[in-house]
C-alpha atoms as a PDB file:
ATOM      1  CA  UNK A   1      86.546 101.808 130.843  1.00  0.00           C
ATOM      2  CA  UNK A   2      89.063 101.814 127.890  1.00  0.00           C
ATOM      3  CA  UNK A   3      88.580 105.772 127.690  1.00  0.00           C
ATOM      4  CA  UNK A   4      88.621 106.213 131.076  1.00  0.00           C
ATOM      5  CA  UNK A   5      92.155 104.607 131.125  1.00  0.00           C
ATOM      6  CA  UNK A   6      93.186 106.452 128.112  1.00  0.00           C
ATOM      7  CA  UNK A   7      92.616 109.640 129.809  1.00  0.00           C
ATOM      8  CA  UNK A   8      95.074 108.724 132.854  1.00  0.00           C
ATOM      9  CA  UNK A   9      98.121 110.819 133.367  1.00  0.00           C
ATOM     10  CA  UNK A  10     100.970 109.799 131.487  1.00  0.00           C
ATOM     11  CA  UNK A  11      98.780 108.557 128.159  1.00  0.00           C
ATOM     12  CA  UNK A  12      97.746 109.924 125.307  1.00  0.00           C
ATOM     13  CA  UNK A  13      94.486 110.312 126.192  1.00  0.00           C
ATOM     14  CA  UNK A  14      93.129 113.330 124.643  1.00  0.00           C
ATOM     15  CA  UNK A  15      91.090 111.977 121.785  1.00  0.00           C
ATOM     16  CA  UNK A  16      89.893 109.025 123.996  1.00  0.00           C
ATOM     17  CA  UNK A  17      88.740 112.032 126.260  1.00  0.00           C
ATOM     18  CA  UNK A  18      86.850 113.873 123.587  1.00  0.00           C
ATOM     19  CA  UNK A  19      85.118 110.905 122.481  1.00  0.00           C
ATOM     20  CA  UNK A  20      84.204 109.048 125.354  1.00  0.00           C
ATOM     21  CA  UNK A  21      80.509 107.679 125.958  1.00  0.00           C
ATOM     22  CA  UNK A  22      77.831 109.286 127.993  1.00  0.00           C
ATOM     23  CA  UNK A  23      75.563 107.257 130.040  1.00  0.00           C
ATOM     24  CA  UNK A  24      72.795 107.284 127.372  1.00  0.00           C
ATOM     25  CA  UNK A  25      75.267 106.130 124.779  1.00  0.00           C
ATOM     26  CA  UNK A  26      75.618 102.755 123.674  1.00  0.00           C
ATOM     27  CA  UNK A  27      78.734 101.140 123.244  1.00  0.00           C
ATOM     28  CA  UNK A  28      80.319  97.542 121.733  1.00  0.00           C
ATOM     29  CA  UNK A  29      83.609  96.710 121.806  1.00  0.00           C
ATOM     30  CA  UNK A  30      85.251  96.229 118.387  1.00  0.00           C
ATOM     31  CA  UNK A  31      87.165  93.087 119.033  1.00  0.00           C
ATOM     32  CA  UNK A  32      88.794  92.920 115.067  1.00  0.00           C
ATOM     33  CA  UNK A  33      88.962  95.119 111.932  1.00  0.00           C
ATOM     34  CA  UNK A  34      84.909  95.512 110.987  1.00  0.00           C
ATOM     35  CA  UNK A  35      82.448  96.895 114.025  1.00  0.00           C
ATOM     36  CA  UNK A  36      80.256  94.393 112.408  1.00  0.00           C
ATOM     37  CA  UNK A  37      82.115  91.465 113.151  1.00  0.00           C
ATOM     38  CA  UNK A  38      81.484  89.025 116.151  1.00  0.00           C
ATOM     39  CA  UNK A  39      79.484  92.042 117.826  1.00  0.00           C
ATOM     40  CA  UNK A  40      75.693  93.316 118.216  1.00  0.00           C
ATOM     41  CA  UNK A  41      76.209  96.276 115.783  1.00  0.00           C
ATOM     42  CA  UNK A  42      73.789  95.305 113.699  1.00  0.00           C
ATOM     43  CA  UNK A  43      70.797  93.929 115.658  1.00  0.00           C
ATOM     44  CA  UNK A  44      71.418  97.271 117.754  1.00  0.00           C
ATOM     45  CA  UNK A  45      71.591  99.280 114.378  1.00  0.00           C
ATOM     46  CA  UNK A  46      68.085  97.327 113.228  1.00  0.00           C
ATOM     47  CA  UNK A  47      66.369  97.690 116.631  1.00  0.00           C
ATOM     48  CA  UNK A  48      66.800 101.147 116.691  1.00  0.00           C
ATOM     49  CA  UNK A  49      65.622 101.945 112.995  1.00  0.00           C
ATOM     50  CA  UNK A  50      68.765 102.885 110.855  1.00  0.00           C
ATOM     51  CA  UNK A  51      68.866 102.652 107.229  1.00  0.00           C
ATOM     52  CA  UNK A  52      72.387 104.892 107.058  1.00  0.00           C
ATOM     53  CA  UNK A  53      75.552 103.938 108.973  1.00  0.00           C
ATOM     54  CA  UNK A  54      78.105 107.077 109.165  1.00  0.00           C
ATOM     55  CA  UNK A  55      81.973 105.588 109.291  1.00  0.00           C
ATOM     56  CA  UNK A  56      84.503 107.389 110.876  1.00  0.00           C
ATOM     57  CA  UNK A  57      87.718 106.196 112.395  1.00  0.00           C
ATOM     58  CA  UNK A  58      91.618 105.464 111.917  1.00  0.00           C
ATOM     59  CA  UNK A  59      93.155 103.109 109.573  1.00  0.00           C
ATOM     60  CA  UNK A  60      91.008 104.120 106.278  1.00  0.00           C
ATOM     61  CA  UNK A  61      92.066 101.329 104.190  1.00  0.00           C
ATOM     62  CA  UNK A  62      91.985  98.511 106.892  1.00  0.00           C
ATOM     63  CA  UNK A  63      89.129  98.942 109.998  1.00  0.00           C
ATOM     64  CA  UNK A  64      86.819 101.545 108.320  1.00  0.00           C
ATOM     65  CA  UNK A  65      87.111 100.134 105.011  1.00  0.00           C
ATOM     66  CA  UNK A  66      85.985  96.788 106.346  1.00  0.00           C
ATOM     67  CA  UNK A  67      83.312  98.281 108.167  1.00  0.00           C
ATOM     68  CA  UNK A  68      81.724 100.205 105.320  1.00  0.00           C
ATOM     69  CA  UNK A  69      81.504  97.334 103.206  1.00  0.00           C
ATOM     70  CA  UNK A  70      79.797  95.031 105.682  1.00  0.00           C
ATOM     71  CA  UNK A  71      76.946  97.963 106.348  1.00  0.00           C
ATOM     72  CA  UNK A  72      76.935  98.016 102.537  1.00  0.00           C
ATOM     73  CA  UNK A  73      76.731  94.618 102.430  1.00  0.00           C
ATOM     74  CA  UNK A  74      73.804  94.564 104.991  1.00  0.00           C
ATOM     75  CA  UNK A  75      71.951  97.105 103.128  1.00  0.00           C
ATOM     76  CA  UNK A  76      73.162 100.144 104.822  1.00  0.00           C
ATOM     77  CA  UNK A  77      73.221 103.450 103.081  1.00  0.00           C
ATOM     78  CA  UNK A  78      77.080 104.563 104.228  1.00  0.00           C
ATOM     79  CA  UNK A  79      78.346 107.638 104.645  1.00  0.00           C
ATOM     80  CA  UNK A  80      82.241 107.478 105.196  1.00  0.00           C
ATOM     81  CA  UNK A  81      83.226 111.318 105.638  1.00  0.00           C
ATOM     82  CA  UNK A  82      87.074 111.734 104.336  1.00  0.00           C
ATOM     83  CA  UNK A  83      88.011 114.338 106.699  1.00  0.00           C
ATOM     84  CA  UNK A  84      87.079 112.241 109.381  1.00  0.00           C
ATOM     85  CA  UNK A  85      89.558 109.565 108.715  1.00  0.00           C
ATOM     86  CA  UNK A  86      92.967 108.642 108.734  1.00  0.00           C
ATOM     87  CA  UNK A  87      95.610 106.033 107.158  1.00  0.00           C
ATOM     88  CA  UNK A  88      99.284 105.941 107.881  1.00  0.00           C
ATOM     89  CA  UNK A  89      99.729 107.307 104.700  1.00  0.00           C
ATOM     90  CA  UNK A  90      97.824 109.961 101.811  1.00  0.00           C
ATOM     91  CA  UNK A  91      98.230 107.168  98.862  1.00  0.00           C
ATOM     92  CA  UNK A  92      96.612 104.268 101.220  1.00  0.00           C
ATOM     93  CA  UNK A  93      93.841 106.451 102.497  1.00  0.00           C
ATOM     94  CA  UNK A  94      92.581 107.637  98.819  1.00  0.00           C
ATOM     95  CA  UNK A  95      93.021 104.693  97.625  1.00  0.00           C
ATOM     96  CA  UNK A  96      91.004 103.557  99.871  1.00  0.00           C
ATOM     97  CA  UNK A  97      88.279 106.212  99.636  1.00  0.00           C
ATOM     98  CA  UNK A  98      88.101 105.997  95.949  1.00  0.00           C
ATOM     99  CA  UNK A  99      87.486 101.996  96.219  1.00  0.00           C
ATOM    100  CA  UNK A 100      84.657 102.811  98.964  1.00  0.00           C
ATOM    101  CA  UNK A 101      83.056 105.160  96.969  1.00  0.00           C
ATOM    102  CA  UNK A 102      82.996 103.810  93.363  1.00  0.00           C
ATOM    103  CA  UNK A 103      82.126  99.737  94.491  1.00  0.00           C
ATOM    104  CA  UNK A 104      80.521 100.255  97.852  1.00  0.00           C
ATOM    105  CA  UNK A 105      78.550 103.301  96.636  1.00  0.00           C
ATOM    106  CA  UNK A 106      79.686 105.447 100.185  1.00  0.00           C
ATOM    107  CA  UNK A 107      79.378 108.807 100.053  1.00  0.00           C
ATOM    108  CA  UNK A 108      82.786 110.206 100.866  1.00  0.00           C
ATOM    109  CA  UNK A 109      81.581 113.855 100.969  1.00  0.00           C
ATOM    110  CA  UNK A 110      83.797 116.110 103.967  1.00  0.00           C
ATOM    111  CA  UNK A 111      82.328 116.346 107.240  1.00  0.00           C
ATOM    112  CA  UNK A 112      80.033 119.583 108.641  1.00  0.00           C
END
């Protein structure tokens, strides 16, 4: 539903359009910063076998950042790929790479 309004005329809707589910995806809705927080990312991660979590997303040093270290912090191996995230700014972004990387032990390798 929120891709489906993100993709009206008018919006800027074109990433929303590339990314939007499929009927055999699941999907939670990410109601603060961490996709672990107050929603059934984990139990759905468990049920269906994962021992790696891949992070991806906007705001590197705030939402994926928080996300990486509560998969690390529930045993997760994480892979946070750096070309598949974004920060307002270069500094905040390494910086917040670098932190995942050396104390949450994410790989931060590129993407492909």
């Amino acid at each position: 539903m929120l891709a489906a309004h993100q993709a009206l005329p008018g919006t800027r809707g074109e990433i929303a359009s590339m990314l939007a589910p499929v009927d055999c995806d699941l999907t939670i809705l990410k109601p603060l910063h961490s996709a672990f927080h107050a929603t059934p990312l984990e139990y759905l991660l468990r049920e269906h076998g994962a021992r790696e979590a891949n992070v991806v997303g906007l705001a590197t040093d705030m939402c994926v950042h928080l996300t990486a270290m509560d998969a690390y912090m529930r045993g997760f191996k994480v892979w946070v790929p750096r070309d598949c995230t974004a920060a307002e700014d270069g500094a905040s972004k390494d910086a917040a790479l670098r932190q995942m990387s050396q104390v949450l032990k994410c790989s931060i390798r590129k993407s492909g």
